[in-house]
PDB file of N, CA and C in Angstrom:
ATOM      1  N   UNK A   1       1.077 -62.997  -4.722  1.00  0.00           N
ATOM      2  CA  UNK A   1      -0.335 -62.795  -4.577  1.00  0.00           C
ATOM      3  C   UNK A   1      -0.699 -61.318  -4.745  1.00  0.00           C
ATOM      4  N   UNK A   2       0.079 -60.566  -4.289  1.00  0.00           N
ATOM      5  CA  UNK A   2      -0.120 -58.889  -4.606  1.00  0.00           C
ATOM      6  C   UNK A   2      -0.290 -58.708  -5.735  1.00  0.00           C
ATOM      7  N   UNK A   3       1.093 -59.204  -6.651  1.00  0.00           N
ATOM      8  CA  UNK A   3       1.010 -58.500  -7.709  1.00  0.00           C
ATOM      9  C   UNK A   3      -0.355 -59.504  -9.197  1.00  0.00           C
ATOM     10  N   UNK A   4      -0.734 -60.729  -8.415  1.00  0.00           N
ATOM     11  CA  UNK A   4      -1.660 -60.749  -8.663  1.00  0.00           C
ATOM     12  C   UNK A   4      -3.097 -59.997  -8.703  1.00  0.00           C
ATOM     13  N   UNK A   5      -3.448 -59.928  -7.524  1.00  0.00           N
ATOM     14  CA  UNK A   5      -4.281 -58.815  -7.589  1.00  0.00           C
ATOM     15  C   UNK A   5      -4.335 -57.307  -7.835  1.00  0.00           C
ATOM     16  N   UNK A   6      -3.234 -56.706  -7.642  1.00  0.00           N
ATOM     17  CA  UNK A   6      -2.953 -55.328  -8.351  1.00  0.00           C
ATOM     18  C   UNK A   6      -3.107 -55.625  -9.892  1.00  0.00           C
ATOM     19  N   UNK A   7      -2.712 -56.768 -10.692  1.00  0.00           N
ATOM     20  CA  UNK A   7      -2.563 -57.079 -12.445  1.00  0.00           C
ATOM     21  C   UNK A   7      -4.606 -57.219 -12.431  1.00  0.00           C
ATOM     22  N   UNK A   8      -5.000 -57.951 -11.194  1.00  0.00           N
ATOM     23  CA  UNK A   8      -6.637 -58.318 -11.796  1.00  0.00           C
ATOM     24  C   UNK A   8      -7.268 -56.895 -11.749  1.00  0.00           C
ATOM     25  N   UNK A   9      -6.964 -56.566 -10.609  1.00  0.00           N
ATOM     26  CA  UNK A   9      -7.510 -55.192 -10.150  1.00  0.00           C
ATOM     27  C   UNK A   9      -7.394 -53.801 -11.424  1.00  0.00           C
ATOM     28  N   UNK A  10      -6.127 -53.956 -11.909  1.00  0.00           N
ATOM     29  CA  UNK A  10      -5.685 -53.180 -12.610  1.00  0.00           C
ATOM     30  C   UNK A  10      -6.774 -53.256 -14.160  1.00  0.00           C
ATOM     31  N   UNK A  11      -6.663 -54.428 -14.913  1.00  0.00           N
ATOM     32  CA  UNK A  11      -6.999 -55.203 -15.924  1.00  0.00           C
ATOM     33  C   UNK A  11      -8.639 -54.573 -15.972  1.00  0.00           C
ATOM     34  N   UNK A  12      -9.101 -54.980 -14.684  1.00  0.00           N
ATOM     35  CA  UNK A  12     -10.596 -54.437 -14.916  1.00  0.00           C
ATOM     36  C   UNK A  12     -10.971 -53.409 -14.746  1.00  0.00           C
ATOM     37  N   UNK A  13     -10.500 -52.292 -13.794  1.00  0.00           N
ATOM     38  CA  UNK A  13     -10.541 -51.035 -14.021  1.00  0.00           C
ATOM     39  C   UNK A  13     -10.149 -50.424 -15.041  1.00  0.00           C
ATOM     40  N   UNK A  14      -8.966 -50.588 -15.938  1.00  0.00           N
ATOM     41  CA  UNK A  14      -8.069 -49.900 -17.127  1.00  0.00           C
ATOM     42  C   UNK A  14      -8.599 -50.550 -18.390  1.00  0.00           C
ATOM     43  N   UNK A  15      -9.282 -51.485 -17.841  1.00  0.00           N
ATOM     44  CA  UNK A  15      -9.652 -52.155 -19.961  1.00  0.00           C
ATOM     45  C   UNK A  15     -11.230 -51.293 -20.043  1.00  0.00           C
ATOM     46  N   UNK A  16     -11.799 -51.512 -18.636  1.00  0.00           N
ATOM     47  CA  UNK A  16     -12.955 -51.379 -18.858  1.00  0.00           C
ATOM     48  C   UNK A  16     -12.796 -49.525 -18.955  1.00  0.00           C
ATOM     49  N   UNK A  17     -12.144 -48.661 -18.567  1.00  0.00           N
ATOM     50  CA  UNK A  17     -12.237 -47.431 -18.316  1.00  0.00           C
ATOM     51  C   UNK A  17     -11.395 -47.047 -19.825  1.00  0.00           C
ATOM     52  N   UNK A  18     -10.431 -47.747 -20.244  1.00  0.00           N
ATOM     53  CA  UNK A  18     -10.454 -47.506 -21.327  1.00  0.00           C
ATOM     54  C   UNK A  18     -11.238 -47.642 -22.909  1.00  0.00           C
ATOM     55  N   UNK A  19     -11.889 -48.956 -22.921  1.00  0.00           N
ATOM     56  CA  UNK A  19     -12.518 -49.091 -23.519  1.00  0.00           C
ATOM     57  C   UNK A  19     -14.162 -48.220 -23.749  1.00  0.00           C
ATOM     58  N   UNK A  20     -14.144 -47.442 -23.159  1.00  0.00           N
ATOM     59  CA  UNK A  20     -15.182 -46.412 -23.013  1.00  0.00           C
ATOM     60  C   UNK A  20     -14.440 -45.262 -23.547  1.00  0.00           C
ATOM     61  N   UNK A  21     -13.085 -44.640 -23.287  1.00  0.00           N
ATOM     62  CA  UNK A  21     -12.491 -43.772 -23.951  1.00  0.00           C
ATOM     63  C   UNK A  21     -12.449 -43.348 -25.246  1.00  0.00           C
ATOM     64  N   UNK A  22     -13.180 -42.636 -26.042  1.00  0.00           N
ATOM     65  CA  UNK A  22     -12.731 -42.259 -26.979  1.00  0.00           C
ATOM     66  C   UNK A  22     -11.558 -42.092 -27.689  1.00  0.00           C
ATOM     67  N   UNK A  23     -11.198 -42.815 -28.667  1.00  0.00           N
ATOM     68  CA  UNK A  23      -9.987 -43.305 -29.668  1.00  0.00           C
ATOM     69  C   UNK A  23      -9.124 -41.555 -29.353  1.00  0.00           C
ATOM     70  N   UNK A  24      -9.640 -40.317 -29.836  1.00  0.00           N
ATOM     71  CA  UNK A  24      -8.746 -39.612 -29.895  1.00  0.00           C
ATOM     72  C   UNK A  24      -8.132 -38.926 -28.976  1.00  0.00           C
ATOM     73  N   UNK A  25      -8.585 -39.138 -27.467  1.00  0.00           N
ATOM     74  CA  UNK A  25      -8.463 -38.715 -26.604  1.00  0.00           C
ATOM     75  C   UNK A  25      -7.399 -39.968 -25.870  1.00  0.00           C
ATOM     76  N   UNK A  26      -7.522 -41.067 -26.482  1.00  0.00           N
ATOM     77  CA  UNK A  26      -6.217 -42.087 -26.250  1.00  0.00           C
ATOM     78  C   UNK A  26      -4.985 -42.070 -26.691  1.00  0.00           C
ATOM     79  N   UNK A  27      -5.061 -41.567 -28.008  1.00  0.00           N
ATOM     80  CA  UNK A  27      -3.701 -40.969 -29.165  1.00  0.00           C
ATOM     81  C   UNK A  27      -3.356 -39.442 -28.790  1.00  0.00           C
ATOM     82  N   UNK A  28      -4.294 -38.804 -28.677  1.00  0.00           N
ATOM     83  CA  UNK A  28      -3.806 -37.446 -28.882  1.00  0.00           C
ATOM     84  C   UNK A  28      -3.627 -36.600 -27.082  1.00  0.00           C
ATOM     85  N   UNK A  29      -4.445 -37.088 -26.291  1.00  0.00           N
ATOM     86  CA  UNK A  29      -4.278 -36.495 -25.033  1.00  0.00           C
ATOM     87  C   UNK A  29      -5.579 -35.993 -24.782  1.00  0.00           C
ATOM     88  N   UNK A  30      -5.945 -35.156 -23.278  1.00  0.00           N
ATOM     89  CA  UNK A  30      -6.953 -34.309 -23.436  1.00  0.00           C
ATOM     90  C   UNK A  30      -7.262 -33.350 -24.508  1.00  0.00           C
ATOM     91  N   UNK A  31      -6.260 -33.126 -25.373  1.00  0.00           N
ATOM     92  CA  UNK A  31      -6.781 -31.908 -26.085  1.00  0.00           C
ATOM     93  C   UNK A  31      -6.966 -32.153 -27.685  1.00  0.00           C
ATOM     94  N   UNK A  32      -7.305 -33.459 -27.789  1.00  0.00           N
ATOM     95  CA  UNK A  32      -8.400 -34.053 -28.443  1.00  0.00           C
ATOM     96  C   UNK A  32      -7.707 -34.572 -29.785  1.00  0.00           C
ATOM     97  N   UNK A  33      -7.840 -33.976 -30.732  1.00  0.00           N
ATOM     98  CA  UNK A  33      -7.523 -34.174 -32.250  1.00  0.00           C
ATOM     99  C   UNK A  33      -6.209 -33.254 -32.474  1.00  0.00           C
ATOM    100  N   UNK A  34      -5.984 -33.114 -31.624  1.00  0.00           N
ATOM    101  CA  UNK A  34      -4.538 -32.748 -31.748  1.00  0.00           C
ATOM    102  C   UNK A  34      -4.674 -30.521 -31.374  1.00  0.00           C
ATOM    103  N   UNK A  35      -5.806 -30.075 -31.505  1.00  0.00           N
ATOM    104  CA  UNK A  35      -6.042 -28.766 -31.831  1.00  0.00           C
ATOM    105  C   UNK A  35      -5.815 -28.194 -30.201  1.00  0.00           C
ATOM    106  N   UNK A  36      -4.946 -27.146 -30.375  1.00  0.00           N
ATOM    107  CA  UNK A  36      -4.460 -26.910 -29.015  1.00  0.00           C
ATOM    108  C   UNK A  36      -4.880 -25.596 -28.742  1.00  0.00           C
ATOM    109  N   UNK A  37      -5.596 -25.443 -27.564  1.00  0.00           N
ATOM    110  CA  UNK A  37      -6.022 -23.821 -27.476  1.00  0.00           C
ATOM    111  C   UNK A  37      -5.583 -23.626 -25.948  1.00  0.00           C
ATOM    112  N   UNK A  38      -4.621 -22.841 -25.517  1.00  0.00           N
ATOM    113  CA  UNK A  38      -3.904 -22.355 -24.571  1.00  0.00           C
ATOM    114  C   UNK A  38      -4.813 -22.069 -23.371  1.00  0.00           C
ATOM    115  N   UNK A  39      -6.084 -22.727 -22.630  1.00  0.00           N
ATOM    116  CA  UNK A  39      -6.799 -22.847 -21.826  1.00  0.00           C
ATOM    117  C   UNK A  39      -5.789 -21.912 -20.581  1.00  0.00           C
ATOM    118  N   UNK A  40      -4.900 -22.940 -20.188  1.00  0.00           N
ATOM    119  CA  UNK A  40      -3.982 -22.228 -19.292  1.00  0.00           C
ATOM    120  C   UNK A  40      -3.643 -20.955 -19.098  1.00  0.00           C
ATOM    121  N   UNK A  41      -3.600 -20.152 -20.258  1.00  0.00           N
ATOM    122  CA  UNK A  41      -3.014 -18.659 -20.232  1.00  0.00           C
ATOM    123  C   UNK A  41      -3.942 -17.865 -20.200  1.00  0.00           C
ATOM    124  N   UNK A  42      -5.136 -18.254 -19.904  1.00  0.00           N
ATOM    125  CA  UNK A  42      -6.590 -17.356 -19.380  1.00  0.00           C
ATOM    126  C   UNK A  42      -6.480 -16.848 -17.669  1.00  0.00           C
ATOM    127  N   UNK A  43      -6.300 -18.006 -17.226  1.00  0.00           N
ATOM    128  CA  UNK A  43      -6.402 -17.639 -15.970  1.00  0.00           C
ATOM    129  C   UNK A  43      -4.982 -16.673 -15.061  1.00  0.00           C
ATOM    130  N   UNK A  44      -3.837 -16.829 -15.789  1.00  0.00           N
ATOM    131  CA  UNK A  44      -2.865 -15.771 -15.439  1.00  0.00           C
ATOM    132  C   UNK A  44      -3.091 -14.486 -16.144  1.00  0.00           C
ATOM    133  N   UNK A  45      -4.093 -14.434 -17.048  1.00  0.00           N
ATOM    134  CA  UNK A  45      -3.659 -13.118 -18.279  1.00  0.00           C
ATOM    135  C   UNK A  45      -5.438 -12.412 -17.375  1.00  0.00           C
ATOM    136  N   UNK A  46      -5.653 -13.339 -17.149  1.00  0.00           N
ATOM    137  CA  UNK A  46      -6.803 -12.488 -16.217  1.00  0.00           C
ATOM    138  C   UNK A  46      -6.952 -11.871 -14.809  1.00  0.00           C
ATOM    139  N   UNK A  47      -5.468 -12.910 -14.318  1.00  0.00           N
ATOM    140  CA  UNK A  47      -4.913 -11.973 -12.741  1.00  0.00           C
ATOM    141  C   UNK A  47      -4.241 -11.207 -12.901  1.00  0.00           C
ATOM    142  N   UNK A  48      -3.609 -10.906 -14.107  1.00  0.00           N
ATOM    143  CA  UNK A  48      -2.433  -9.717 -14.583  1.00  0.00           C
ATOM    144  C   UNK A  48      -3.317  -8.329 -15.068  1.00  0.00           C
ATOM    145  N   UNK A  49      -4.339  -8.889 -15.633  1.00  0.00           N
ATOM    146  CA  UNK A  49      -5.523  -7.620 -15.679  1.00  0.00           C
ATOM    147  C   UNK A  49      -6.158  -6.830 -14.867  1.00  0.00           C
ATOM    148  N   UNK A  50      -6.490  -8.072 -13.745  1.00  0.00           N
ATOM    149  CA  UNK A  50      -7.218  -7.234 -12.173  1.00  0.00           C
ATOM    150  C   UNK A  50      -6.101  -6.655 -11.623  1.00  0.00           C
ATOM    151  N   UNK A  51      -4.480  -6.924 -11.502  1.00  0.00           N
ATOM    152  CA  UNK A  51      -3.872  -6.507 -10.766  1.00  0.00           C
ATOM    153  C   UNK A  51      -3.474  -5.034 -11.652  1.00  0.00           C
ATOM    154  N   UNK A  52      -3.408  -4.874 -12.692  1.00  0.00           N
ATOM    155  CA  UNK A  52      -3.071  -3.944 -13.589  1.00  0.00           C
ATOM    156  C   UNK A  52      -3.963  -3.130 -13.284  1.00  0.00           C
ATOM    157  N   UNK A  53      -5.433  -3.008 -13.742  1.00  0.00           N
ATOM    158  CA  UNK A  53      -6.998  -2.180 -13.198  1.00  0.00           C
ATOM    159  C   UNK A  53      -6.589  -1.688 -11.233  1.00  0.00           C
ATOM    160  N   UNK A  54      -6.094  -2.608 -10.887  1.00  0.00           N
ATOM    161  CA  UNK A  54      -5.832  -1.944  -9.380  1.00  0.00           C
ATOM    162  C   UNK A  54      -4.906  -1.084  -9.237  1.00  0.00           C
ATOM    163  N   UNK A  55      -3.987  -0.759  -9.855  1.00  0.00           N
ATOM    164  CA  UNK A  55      -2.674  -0.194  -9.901  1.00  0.00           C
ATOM    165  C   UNK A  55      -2.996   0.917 -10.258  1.00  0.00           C
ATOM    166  N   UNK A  56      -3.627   0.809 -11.105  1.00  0.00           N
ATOM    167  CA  UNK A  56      -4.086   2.087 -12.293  1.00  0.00           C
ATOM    168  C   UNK A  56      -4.967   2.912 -11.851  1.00  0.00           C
ATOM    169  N   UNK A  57      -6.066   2.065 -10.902  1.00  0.00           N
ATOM    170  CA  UNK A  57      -7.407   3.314 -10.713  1.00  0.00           C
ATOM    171  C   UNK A  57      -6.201   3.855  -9.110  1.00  0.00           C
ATOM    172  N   UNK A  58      -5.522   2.976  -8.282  1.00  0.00           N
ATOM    173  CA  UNK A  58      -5.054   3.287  -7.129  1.00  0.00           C
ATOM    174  C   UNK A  58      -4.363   4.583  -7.576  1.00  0.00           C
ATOM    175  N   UNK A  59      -2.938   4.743  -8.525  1.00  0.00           N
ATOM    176  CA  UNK A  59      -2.468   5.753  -8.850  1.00  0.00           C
ATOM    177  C   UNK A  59      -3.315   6.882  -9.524  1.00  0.00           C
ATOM    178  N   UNK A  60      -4.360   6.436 -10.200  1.00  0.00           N
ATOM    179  CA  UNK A  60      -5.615   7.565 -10.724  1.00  0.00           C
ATOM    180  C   UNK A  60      -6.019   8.322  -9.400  1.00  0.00           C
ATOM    181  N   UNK A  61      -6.395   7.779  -8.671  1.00  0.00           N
ATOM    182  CA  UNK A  61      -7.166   8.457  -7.297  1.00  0.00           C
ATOM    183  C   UNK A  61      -5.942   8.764  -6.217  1.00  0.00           C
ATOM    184  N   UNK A  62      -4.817   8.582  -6.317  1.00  0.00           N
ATOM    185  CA  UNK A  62      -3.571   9.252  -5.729  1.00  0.00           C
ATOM    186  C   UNK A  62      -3.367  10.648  -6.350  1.00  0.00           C
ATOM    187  N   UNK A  63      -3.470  10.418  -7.860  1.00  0.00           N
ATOM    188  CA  UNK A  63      -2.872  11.692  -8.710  1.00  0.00           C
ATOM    189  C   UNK A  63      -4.112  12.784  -8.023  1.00  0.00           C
ATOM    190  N   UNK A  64      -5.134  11.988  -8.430  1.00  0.00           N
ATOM    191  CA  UNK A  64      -6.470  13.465  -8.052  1.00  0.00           C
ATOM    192  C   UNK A  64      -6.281  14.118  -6.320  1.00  0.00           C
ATOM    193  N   UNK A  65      -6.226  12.926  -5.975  1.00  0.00           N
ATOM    194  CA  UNK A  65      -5.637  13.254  -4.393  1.00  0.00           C
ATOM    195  C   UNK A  65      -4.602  14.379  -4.359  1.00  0.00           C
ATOM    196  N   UNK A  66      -3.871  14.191  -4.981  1.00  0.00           N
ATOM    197  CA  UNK A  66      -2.390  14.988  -4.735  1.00  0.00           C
ATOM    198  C   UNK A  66      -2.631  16.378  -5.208  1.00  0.00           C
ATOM    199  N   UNK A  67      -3.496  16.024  -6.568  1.00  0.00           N
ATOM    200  CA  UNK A  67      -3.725  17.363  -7.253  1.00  0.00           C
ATOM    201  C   UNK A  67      -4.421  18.246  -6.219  1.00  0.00           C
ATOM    202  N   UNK A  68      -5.226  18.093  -5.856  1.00  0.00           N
ATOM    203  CA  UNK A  68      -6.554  18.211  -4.984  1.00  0.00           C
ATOM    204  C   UNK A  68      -5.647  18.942  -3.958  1.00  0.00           C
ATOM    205  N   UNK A  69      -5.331  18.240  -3.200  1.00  0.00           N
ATOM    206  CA  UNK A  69      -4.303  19.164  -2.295  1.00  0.00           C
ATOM    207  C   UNK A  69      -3.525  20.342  -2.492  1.00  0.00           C
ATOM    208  N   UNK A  70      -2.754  20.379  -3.770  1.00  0.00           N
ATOM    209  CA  UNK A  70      -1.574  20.799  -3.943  1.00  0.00           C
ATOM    210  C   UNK A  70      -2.679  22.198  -4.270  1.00  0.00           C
ATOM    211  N   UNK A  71      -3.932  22.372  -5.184  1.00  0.00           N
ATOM    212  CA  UNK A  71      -4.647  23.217  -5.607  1.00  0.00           C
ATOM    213  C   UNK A  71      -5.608  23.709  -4.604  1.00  0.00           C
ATOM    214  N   UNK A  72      -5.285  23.313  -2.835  1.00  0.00           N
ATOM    215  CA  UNK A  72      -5.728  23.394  -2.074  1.00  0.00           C
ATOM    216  C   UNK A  72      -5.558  25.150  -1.570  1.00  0.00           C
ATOM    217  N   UNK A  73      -4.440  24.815  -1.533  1.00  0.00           N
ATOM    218  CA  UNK A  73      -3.475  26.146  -0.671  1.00  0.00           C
ATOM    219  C   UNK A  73      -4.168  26.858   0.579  1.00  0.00           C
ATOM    220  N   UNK A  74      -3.655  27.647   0.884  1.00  0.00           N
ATOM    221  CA  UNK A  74      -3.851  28.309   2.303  1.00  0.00           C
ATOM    222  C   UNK A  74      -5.512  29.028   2.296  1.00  0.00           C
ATOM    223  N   UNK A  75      -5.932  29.400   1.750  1.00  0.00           N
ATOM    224  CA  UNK A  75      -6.851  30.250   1.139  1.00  0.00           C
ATOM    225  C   UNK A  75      -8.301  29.280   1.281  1.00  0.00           C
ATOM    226  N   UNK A  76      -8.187  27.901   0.835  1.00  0.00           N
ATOM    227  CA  UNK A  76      -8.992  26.605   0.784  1.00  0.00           C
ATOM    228  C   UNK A  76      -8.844  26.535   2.439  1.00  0.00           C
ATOM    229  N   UNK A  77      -7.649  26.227   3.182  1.00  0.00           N
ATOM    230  CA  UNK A  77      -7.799  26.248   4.121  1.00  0.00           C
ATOM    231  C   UNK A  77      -8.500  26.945   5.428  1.00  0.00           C
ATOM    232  N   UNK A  78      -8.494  28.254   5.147  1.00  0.00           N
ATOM    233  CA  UNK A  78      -9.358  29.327   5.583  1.00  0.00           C
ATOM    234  C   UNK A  78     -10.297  29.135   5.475  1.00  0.00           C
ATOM    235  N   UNK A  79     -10.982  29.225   4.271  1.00  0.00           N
ATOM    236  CA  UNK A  79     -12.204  28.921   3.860  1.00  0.00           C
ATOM    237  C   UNK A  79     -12.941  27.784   4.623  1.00  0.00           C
ATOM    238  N   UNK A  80     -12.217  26.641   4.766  1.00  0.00           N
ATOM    239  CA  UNK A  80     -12.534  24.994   5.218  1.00  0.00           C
ATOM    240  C   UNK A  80     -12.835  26.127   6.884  1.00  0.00           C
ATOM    241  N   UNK A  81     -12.076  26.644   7.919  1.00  0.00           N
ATOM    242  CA  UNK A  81     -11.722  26.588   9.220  1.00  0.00           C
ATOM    243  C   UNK A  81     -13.339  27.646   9.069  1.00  0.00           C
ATOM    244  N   UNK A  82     -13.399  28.872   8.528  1.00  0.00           N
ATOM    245  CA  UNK A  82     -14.367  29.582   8.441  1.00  0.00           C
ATOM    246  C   UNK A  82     -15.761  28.699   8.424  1.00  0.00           C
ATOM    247  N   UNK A  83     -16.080  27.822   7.627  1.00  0.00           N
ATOM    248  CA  UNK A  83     -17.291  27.067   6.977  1.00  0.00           C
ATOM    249  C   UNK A  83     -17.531  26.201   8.054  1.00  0.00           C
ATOM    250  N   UNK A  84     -16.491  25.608   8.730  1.00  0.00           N
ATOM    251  CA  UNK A  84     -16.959  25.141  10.493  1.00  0.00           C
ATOM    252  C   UNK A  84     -16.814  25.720  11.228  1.00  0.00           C
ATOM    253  N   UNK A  85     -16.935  27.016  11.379  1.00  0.00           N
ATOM    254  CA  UNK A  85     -17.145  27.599  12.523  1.00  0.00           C
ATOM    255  C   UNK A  85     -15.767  28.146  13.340  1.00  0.00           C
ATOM    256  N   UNK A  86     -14.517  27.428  12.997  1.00  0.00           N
ATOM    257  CA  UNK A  86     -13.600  27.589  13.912  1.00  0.00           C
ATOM    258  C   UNK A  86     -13.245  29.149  13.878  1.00  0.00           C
ATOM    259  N   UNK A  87     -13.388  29.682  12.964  1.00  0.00           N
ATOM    260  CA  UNK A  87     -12.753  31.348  12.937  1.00  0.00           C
ATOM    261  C   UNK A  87     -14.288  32.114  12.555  1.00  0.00           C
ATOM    262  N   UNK A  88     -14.507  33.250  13.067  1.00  0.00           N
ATOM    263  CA  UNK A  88     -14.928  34.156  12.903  1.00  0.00           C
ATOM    264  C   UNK A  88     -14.815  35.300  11.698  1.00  0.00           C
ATOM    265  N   UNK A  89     -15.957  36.098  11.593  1.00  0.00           N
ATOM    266  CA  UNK A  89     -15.850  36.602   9.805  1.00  0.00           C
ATOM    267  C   UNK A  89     -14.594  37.399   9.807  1.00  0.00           C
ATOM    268  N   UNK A  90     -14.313  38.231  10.912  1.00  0.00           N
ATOM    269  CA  UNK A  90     -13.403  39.311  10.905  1.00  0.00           C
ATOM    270  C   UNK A  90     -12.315  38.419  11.434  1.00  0.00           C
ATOM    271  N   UNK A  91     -12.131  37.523  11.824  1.00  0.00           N
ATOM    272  CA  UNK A  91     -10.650  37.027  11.539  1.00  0.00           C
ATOM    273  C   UNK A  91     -10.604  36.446  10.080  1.00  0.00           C
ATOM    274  N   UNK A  92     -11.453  36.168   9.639  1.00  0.00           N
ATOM    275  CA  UNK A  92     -11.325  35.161   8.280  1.00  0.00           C
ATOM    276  C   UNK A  92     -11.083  36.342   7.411  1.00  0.00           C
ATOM    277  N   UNK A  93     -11.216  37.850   7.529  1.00  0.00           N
ATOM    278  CA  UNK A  93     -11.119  38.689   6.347  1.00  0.00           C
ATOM    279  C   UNK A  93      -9.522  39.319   6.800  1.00  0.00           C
ATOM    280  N   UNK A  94      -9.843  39.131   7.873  1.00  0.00           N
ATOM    281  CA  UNK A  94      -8.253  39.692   8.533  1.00  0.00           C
ATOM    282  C   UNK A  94      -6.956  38.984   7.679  1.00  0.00           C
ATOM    283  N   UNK A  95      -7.116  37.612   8.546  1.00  0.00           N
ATOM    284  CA  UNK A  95      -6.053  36.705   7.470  1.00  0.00           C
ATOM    285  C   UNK A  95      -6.091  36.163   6.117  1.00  0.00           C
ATOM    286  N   UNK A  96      -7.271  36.825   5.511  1.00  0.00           N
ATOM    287  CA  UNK A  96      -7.198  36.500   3.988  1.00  0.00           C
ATOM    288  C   UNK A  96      -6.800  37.739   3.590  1.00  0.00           C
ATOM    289  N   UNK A  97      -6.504  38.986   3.828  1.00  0.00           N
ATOM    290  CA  UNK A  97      -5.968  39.958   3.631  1.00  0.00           C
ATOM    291  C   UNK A  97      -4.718  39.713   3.592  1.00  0.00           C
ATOM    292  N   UNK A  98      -3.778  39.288   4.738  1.00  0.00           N
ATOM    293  CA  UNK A  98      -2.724  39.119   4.561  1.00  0.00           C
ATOM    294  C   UNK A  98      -2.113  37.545   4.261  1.00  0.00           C
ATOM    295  N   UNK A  99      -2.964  36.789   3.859  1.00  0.00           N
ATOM    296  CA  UNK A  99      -2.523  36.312   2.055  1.00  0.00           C
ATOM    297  C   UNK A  99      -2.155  36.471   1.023  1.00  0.00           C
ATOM    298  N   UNK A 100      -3.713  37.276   0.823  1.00  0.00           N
ATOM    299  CA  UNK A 100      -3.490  37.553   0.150  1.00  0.00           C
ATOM    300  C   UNK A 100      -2.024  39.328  -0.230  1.00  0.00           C
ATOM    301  N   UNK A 101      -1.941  39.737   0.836  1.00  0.00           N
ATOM    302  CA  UNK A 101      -1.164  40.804   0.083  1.00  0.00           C
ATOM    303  C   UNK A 101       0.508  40.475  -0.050  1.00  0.00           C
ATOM    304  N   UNK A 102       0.520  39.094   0.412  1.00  0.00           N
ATOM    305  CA  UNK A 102       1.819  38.573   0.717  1.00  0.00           C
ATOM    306  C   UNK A 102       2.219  37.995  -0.980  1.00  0.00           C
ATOM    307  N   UNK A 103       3.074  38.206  -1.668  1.00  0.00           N
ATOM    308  CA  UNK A 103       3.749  37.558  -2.648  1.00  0.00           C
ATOM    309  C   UNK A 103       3.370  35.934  -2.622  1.00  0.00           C
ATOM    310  N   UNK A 104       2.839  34.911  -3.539  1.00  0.00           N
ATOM    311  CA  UNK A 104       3.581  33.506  -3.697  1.00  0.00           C
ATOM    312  C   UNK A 104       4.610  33.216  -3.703  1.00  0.00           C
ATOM    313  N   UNK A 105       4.756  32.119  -3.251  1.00  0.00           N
ATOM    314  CA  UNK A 105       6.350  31.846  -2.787  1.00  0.00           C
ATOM    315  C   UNK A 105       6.154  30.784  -3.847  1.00  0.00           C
TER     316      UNK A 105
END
């Protein structure tokens, strides 16, 4: 009796759902007349892009970072402690004097 009704059940859902199907989409698959366009490789080649753009601006704004610092030096620093207040003019000329008269290392 099951497999009776699974065969009726079956019969009228599958004739009738097929018979509405278009012939080439019965022979050939979803992708129609046979013409195959790689749908699939959009959506990985487009997370490999955002993750690439993240990598890239992250290390872009590291490099400027780093630069930024490194072109900072002691002198920037002064300057920064002076411009809030923390040091006074005559200490700020005091120790930029002997900065400056000191060699780069």
């Amino acid at each position: 009796m099951f497999t009776a009704l699974t065969s009726l059940v079956g019969e009228t859902t599958l004739g009738g759902a097929l018979a509405q199907v278009p012939a080439t989409v019965v022979a050939h698959g979803p992708w129609g007349d046979g013409t195959f366009w790689p749908f699939f490789l959009v959506f990985p080649l487009f997370w490999i892009l955002v993750i690439f753009l993240f990598i890239f601006v992250g290390r872009r704004a590291w490099r400027r970072n780093h630069n930024w610092a490194a072109t900072q030096g002691a002198e920037g620093v002064l300057r920064e402690r002076y411009a809030r207040g923390e040091i006074d003019e005559t200490e700020f000329r005091q120790r930029l004097e002997v900065l400056r008269s000191q060699p780069p290392a």
